[in-house]
Protein backbone atom coordinates (compact mmCIF):
# COMPACT_ATOMS: atom_id res chain seq x y z
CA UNK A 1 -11.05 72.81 -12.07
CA UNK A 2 -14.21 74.52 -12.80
CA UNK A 3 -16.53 77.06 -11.65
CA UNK A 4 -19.87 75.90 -11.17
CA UNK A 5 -22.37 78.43 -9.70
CA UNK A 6 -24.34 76.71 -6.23
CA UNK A 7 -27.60 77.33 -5.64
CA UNK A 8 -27.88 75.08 -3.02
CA UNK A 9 -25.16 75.92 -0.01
CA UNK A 10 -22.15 73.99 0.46
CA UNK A 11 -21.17 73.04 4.15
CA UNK A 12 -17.99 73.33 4.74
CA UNK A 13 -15.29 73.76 8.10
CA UNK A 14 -13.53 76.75 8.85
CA UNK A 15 -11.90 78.72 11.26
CA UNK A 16 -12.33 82.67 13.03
CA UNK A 17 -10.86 84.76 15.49
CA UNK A 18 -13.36 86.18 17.94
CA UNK A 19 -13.42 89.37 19.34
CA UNK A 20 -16.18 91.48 20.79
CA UNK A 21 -16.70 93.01 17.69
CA UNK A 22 -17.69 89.36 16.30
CA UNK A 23 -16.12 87.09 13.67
CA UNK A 24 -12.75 87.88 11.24
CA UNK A 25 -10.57 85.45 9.27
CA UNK A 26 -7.50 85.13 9.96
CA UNK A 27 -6.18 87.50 7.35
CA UNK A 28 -8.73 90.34 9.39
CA UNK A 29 -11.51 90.27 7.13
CA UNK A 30 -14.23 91.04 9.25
CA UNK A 31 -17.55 88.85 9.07
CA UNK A 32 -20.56 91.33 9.47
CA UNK A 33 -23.39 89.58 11.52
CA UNK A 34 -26.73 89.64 9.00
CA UNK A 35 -24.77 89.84 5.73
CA UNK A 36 -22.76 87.31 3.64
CA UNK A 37 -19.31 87.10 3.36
CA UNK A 38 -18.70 88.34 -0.85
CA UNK A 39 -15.03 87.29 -2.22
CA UNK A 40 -13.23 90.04 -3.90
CA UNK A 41 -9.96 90.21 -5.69
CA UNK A 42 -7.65 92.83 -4.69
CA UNK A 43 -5.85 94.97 -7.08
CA UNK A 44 -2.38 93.61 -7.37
CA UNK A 45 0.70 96.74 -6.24
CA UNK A 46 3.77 96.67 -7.69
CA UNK A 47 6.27 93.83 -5.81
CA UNK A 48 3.14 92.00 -4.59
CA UNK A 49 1.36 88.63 -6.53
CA UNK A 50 -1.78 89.76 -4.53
CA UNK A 51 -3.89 88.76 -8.10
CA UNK A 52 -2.11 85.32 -9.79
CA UNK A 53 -3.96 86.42 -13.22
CA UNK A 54 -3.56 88.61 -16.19
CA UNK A 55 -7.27 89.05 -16.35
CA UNK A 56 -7.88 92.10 -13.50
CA UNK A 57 -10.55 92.81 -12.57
CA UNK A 58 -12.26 89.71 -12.19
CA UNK A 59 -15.14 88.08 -10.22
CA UNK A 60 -14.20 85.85 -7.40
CA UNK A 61 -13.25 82.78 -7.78
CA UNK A 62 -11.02 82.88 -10.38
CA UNK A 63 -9.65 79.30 -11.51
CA UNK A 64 -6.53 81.16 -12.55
CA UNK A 65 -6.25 83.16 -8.85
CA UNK A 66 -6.09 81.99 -5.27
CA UNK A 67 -9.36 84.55 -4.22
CA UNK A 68 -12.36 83.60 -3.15
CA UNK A 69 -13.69 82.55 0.59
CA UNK A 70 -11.72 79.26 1.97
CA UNK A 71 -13.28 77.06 3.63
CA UNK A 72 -12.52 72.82 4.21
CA UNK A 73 -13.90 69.50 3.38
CA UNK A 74 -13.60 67.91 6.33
CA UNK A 75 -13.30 69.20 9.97
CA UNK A 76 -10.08 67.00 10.80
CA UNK A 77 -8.25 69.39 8.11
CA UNK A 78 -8.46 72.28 10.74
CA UNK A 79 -6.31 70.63 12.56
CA UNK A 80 -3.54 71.27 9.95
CA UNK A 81 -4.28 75.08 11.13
CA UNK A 82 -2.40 74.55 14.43
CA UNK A 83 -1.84 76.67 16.63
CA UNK A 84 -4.72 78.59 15.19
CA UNK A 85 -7.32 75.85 16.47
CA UNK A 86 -7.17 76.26 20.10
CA UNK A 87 -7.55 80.04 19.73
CA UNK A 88 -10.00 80.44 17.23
CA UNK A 89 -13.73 79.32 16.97
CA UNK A 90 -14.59 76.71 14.46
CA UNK A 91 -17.91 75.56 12.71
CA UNK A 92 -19.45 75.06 9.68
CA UNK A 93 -19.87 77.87 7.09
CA UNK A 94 -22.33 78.19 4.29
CA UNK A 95 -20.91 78.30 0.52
CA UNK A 96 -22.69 79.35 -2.71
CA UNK A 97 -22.48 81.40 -5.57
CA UNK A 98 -19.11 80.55 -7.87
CA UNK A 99 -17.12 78.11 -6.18
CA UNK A 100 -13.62 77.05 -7.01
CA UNK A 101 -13.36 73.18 -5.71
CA UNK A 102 -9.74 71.64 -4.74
CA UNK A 103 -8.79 68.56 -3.10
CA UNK A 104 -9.00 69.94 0.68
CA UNK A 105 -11.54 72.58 0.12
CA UNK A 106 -13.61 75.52 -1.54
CA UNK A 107 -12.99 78.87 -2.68
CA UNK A 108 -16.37 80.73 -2.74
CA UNK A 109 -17.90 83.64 -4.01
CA UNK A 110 -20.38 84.18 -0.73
CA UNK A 111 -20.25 82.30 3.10
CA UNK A 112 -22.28 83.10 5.94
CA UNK A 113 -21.46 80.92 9.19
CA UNK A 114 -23.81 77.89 10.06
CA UNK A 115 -22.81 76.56 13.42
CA UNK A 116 -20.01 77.94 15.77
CA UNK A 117 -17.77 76.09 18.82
CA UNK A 118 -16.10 78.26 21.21
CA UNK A 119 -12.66 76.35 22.47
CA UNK A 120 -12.94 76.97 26.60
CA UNK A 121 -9.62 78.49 26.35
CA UNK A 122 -11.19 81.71 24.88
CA UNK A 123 -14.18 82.14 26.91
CA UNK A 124 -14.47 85.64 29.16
CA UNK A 125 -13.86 85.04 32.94
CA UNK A 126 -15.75 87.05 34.24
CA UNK A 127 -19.63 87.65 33.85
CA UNK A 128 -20.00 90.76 32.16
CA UNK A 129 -17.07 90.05 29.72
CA UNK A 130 -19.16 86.69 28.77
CA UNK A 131 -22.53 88.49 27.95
CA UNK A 132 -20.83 91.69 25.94
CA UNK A 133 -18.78 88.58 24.10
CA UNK A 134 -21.95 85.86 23.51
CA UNK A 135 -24.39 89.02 21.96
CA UNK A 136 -21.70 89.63 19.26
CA UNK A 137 -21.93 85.38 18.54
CA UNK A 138 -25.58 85.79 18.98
CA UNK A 139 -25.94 88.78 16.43
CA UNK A 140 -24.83 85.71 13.68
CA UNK A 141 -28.45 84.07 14.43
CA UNK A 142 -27.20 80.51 13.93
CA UNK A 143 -26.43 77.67 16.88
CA UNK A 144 -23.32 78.49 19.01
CA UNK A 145 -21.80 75.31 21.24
CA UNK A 146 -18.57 74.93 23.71
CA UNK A 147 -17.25 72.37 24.00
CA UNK A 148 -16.74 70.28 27.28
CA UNK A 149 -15.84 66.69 28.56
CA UNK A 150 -16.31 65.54 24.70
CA UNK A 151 -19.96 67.05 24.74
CA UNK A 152 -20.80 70.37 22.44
CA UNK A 153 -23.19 72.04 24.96
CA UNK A 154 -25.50 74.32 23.07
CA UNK A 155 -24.83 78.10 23.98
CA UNK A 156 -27.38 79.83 21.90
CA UNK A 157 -29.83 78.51 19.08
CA UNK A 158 -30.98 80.37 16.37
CA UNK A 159 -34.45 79.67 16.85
CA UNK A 160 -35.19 80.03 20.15
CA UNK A 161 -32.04 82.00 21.75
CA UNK A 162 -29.59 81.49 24.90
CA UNK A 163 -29.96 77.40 26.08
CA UNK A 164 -30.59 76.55 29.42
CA UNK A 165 -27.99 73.94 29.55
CA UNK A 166 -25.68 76.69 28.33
CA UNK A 167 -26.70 79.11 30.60
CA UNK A 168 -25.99 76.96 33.37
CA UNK A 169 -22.58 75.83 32.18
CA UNK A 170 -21.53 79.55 31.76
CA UNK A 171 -22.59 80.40 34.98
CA UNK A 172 -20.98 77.86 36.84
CA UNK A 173 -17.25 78.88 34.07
CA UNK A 174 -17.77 82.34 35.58
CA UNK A 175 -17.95 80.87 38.98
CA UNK A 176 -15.34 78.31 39.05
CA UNK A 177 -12.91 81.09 38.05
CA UNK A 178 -13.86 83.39 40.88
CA UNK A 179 -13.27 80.99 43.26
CA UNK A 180 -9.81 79.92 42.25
CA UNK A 181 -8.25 83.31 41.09
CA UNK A 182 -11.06 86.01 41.15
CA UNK A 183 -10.69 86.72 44.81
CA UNK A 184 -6.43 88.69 45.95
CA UNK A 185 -5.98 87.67 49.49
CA UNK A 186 -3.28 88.49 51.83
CA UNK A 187 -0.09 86.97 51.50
CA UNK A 188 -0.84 86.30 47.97
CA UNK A 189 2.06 87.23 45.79
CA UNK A 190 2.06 89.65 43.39
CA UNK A 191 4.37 90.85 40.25
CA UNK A 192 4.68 93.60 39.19
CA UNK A 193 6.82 94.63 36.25
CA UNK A 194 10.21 96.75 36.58
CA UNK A 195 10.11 95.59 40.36
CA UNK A 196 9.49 91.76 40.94
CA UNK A 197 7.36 89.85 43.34
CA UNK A 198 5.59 91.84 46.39
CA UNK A 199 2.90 90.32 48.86
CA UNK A 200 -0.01 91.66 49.54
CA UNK A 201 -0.91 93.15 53.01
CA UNK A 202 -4.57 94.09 52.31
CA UNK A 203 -6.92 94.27 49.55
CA UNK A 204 -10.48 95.78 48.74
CA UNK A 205 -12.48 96.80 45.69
CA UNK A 206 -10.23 99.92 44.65
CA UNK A 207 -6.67 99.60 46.25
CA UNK A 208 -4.22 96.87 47.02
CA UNK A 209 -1.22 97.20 49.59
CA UNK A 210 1.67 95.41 49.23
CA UNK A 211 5.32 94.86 50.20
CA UNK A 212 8.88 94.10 49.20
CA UNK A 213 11.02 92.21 50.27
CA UNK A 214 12.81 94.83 51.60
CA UNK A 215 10.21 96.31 53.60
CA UNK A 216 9.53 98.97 51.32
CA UNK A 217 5.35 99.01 51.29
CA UNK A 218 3.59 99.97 48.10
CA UNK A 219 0.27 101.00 46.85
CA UNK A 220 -1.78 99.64 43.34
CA UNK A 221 -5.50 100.22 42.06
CA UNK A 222 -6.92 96.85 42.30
CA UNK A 223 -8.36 97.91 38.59
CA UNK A 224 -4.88 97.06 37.05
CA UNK A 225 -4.23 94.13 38.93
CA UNK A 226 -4.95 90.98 36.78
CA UNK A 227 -5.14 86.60 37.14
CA UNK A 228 -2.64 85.71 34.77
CA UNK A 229 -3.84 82.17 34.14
CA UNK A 230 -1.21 80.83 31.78
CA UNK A 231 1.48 81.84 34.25
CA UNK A 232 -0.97 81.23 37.20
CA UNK A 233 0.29 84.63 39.08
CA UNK A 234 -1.39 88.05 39.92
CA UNK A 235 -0.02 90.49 37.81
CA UNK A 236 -0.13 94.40 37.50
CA UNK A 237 1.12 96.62 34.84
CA UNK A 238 -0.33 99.76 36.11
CA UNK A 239 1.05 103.03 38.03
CA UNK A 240 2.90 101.89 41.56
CA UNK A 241 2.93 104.19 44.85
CA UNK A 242 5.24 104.37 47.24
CA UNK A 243 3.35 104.54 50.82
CA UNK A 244 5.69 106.83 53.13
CA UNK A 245 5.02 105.54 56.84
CA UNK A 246 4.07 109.02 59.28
């Protein structure tokens, strides 16, 4: 293997975990939105093999050392990430500087992202969530897609900001998810943890009544009350209080 120093960018695949915040690998290295991505080596500790080589410190990529910015060949390879790749966003990264090639992939000295596709499982559900969670994709100032049906709709382009067919599909996520679980009706059942499944008697913006089984009635904040959609359930973790009848 050798080191060649790029001038002109690689393009390779990787993956991130998204957050408001914006981008991290999956070892929590955060990306910072404006600045590339610069490998370091950390120091080895004692009982560790953080640093392969003999040679420390060192500029990264070493050819000796595993450091260095990862990225993939091909975009098929991130499926080899499972079950990473349904929870993460993938796209294409820039490469350049030293770069360490292998067989699947790159280790780098710098990498700023290129393009980025947001699985549907992680977008926000609700309206507000989505905008606070798009400006921190935004901030990267390269094209951001979801994917849908086999089609990468276009989010947000670098040169000209949020997409109208984007915007539309966002709106109409946000939408879709109100109407199926946004809305806690009566006789919609409720769990609660440390007590089981109540139904609800009434519901507005701040408090939700409920029942037992056994008659007992309860009251919740509707704050803490939550769509579970993996288990398709309301749930609450928040404080419970007992409603004495006068």
């Amino acid at each position: 293997m050798s080191v060649p120093d790029c001038i002109t960018p690689i393009v390779a695949y990787r993956l991130w975990v998204w957050d408001v915040a914006g981008l991290s690998s999956l070892n929590g290295v955060s990306w910072i939105a404006g600045q590339p991505l610069a490998a370091e080596c950390k120091p080895p500790r004692r009982g560790t093999t953080a640093c392969s080589t003999k040679q420390f410190p060192h500029a990264a990529p070493h050819t000796d050392c595993r450091c260095g910015v990862y990225a993939s060949k091909r975009l098929e390879s991130l499926s080899m990430s499972w079950p990473w790749r349904s929870v993460c966003v993938r796209g294409e990264t820039w490469l350049w500087g030293m770069v360490v090639e292998h067989e699947y992939g790159w280790r780098a000295q710098f990498a700023y992202p290129k393009t980025l596709h947001v699985p549907k499982s992680i977008l926000p559900i609700t309206q507000e969530q989505m905008r606070s969670r798009l400006k921190s994709l935004a901030a990267y100032r390269c094209d951001v897609f979801v994917r849908h049906n086999g089609v990468d709709i276009p989010i947000w382009r670098k040169d000209s900001g949020f997409d109208s067919a984007g915007a539309d599909f966002l709106t109409n996520w946000c939408r879709r998810w109100y109407e199926r679980s946004g809305v806690l009706t009566r006789g919609d059942c409720l769990t609660i943890r440390g007590r089981g499944t109540v139904v609800v008697e009434h519901s507005d913006d701040t408090q939700v009544h409920a029942a037992l089984g056994n008659g007992e009635r309860l009251l919740l904040l509707r704050k803490n009350v939550t769509w579970n959609e993996a288990n398709r359930r309301w749930e609450s973790n928040g404080s419970v209080f007992k409603i004495f009848e006068c």
